[in-house]
Protein backbone atom coordinates (compact mmCIF):
# COMPACT_ATOMS: atom_id res chain seq x y z
CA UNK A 1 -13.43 -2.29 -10.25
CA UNK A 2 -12.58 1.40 -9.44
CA UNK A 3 -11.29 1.89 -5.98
CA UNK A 4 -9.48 5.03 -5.69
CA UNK A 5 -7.52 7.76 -7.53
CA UNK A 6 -3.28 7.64 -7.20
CA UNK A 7 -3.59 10.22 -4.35
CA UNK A 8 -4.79 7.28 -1.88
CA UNK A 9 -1.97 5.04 -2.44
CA UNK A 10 0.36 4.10 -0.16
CA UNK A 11 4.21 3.67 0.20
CA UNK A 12 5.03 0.00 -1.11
CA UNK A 13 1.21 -0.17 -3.04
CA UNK A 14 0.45 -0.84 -6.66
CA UNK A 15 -2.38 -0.80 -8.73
CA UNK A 16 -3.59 -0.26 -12.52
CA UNK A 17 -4.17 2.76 -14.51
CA UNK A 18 -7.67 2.46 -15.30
CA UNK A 19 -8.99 6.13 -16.28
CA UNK A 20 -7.57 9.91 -16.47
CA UNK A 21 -9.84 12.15 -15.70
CA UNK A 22 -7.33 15.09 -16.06
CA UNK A 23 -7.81 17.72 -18.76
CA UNK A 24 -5.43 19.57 -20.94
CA UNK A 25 -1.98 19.49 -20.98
CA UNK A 26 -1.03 17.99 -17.70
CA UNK A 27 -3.70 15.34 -19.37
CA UNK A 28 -1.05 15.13 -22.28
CA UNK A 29 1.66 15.41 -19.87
CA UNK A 30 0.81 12.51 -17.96
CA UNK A 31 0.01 10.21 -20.83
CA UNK A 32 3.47 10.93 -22.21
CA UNK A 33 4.99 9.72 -19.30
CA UNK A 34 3.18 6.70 -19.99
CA UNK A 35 -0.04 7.05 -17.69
CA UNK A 36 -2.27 5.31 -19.73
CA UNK A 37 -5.30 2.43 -19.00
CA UNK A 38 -3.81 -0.46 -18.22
CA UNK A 39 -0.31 0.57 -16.85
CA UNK A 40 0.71 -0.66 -13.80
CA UNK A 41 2.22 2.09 -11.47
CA UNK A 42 3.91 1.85 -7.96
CA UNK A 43 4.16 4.31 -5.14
CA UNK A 44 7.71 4.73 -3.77
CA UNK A 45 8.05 7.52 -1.54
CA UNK A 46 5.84 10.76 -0.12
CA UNK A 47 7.64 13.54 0.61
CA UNK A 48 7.17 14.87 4.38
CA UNK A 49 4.61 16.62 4.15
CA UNK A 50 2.65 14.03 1.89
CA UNK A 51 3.08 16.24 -1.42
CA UNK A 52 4.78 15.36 -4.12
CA UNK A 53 4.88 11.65 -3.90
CA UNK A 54 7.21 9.62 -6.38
CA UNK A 55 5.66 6.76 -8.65
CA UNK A 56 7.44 3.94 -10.84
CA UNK A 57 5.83 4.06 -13.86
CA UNK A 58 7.02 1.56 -16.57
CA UNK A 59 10.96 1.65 -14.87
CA UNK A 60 10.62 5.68 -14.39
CA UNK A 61 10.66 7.00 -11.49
CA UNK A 62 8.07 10.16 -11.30
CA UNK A 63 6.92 12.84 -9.00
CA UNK A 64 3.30 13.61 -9.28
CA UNK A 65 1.81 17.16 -6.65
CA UNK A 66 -1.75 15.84 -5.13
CA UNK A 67 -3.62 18.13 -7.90
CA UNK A 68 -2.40 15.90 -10.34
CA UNK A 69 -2.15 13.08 -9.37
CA UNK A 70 -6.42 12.83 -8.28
CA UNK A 71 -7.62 12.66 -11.68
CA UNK A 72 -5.80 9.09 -12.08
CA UNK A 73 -7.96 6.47 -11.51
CA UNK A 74 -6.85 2.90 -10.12
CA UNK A 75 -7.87 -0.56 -10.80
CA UNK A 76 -6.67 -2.56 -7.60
CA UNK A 77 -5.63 -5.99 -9.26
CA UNK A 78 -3.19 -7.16 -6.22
């Protein structure tokens, strides 16, 4: 089930990669980093000011700005 994109998750929350609805290259970018259905991803930190927030994706740590990171769909499987 579908319950949010990556920009509503908090500090110490994880959840599945279940659809990208980017476009283009950040599309690319972010499936290179290994943002792909099915991938489990964890929120670590937010900055101060909420953007960029940093994400463990398969033992990488990432930072991800909020225009980004709302085209990543979540699976909540917790």
């Amino acid at each position: 089930m579908l319950i949010k994109n990556l920009t509503n998750m908090c500090v110490g929350e994880s959840a599945q990669v279940a659809l990208l609805l980017n476009k283009g290259s950040i599309r690319t970018r972010l499936e290179d980093l290994g943002l792909i259905p099915g991938t489990r991803i964890h929120c670590i930190h937010k900055s101060p000011y909420g953007d960029p927030v940093a994400y463990e994706i398969r033992g990488a740590v990432i930072a991800l700005r909020s225009d980004d990171a709302k085209g990543v769909l979540l699976n909540n499987n917790d």
